[in-house]
C-alpha atoms as a PDB file:
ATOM      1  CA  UNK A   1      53.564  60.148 -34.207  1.00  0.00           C
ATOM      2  CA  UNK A   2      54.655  56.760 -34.537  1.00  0.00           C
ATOM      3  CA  UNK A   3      52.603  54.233 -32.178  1.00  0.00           C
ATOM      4  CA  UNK A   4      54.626  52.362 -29.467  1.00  0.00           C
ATOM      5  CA  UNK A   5      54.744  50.003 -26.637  1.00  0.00           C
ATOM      6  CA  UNK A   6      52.703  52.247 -24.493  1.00  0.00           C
ATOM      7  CA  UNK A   7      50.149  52.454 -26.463  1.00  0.00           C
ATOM      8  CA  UNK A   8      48.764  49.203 -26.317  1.00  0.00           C
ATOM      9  CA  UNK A   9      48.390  48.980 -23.057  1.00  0.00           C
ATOM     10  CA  UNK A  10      46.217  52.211 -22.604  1.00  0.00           C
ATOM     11  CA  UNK A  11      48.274  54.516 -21.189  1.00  0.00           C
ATOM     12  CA  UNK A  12      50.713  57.137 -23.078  1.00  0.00           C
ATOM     13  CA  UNK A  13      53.502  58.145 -20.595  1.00  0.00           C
ATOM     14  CA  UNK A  14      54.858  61.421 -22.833  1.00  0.00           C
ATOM     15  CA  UNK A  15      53.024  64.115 -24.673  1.00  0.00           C
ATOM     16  CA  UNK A  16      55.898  66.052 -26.811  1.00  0.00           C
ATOM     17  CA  UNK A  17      57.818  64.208 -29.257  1.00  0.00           C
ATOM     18  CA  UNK A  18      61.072  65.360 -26.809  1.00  0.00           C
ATOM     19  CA  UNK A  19      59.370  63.414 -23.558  1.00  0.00           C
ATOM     20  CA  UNK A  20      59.203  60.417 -26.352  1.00  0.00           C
ATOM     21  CA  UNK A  21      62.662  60.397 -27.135  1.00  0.00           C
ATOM     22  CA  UNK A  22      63.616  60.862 -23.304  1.00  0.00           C
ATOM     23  CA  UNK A  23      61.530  57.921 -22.551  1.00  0.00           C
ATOM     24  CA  UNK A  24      62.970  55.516 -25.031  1.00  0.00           C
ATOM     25  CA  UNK A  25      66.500  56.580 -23.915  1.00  0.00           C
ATOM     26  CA  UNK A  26      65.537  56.018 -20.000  1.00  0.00           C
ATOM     27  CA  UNK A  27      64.070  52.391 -21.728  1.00  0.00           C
ATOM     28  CA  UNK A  28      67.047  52.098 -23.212  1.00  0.00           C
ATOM     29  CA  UNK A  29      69.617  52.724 -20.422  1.00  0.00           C
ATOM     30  CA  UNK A  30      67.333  50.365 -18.067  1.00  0.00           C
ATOM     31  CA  UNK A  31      67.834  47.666 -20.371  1.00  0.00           C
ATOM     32  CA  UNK A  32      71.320  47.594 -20.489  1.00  0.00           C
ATOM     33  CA  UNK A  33      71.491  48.084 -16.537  1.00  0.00           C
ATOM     34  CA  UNK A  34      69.826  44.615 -16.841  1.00  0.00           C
ATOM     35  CA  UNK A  35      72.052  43.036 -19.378  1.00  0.00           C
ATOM     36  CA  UNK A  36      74.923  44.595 -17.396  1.00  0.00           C
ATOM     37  CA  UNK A  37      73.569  42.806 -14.012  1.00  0.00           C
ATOM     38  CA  UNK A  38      72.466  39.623 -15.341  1.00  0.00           C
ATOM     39  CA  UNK A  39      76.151  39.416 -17.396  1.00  0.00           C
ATOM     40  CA  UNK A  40      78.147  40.025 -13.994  1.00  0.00           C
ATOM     41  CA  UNK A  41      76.011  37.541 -12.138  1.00  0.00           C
ATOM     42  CA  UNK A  42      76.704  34.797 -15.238  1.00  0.00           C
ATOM     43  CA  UNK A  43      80.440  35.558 -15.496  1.00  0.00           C
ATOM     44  CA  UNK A  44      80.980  35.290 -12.108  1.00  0.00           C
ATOM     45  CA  UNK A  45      78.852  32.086 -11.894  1.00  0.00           C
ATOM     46  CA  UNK A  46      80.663  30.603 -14.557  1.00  0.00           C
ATOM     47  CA  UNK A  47      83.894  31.198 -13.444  1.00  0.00           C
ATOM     48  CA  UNK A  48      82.881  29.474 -10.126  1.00  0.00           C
ATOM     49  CA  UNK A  49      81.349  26.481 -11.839  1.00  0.00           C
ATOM     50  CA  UNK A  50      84.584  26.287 -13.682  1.00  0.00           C
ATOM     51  CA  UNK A  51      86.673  26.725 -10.510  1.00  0.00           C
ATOM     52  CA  UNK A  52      84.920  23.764  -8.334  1.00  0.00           C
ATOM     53  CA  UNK A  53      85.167  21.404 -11.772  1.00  0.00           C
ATOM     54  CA  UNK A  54      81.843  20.989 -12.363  1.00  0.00           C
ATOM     55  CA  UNK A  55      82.050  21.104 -16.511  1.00  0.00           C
ATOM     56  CA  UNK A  56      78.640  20.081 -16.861  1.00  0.00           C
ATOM     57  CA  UNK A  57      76.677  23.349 -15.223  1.00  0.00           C
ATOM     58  CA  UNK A  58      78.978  25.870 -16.643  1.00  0.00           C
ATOM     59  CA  UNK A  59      78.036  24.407 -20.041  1.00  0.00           C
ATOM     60  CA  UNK A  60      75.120  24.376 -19.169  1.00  0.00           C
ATOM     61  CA  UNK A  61      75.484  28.291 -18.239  1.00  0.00           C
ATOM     62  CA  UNK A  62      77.307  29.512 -21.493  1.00  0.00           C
ATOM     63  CA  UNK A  63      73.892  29.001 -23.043  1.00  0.00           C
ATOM     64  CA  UNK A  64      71.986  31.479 -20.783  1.00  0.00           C
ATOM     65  CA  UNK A  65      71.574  34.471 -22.171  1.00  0.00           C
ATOM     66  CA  UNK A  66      71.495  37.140 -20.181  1.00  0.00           C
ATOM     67  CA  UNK A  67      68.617  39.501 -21.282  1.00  0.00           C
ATOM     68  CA  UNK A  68      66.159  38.344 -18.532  1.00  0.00           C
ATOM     69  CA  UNK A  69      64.292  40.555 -16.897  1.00  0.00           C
ATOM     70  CA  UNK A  70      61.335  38.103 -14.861  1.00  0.00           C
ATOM     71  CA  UNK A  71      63.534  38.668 -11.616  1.00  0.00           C
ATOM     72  CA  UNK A  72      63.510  42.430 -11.605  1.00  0.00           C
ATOM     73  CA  UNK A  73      60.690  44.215 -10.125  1.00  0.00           C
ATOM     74  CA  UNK A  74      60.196  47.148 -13.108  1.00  0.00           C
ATOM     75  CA  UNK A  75      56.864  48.205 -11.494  1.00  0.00           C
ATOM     76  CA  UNK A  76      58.115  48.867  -7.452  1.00  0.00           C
ATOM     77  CA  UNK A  77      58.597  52.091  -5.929  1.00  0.00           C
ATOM     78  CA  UNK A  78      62.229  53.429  -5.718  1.00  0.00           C
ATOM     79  CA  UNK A  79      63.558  56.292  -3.422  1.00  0.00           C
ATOM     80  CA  UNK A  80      67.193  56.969  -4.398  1.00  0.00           C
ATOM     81  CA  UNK A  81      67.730  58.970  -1.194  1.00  0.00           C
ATOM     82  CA  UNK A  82      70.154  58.023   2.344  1.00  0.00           C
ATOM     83  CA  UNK A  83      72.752  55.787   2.009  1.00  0.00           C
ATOM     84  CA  UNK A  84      73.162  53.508  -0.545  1.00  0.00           C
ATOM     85  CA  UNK A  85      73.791  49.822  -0.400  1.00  0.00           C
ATOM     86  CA  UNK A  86      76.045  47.856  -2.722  1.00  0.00           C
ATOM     87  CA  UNK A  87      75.199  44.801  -4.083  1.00  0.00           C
ATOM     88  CA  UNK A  88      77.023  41.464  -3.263  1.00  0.00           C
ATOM     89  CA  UNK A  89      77.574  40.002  -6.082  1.00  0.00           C
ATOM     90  CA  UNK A  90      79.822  37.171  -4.418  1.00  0.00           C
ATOM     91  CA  UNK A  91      77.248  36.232  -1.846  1.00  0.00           C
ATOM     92  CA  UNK A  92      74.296  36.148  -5.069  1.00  0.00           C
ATOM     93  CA  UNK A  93      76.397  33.966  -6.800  1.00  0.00           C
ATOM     94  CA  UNK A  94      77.482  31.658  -4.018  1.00  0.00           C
ATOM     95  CA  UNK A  95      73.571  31.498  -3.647  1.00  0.00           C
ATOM     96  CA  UNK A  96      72.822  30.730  -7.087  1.00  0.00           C
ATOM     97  CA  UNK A  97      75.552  28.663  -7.337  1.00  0.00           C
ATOM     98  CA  UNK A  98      73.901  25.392  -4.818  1.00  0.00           C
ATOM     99  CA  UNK A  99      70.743  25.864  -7.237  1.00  0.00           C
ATOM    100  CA  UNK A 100      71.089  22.798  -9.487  1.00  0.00           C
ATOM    101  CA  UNK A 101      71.246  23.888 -13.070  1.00  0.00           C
ATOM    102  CA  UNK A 102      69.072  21.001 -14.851  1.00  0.00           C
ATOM    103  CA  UNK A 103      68.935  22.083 -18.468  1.00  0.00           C
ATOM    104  CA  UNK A 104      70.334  24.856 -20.557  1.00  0.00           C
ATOM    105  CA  UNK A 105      67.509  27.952 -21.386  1.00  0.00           C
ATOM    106  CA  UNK A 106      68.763  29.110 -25.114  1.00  0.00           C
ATOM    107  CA  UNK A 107      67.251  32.576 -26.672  1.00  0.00           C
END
């Protein structure tokens, strides 16, 4: 069996090759959940930044990349039952939008 990720932290979270494959693809899917997020947060912060004229910060944003994960809790404990909430995506990005955006972050 090949060795992966898990591995080197001390801890193997599958025992059949099948629970390996299942894992990856749950690893997979989570990642681009988070790609998905951080892309719709970035669009529509861009097209704000655009919209009030300031040239400089969405410049400044077309060089973020969005495969960031440091702001997502991956280790918390999730209950998927009752109602669920959507996200606002218009009040994050009026949020992140009075942040000052100093310098570009390139990947």
């Amino acid at each position: 069996m090949p060795k992966t990720r898990n591995q080197f932290y001390g801890k193997l979270r599958f025992k059949t090759e099948y629970e390996q494959q299942l894992w990856e693809e749950c690893s997979r899917l989570m990642t681009h959940c988070i790609i998905y997020y951080n892309a719709t947060i970035l669009s529509n912060l861009l097209a704000h930044k655009e919209g009030m004229g300031d040239h400089r910060g969405a410049g400044l944003l077309k060089h973020v990349s969005p495969v960031a994960w440091q702001h997502i809790n991956l280790h918390g404990r999730y209950e998927f039952k009752g109602l669920a909430r959507s996200i606002d995506i218009d009040a994050i990005v009026l949020e992140l939008s009075q942040l000052p955006i100093t310098q570009a972050i390139t990947v």
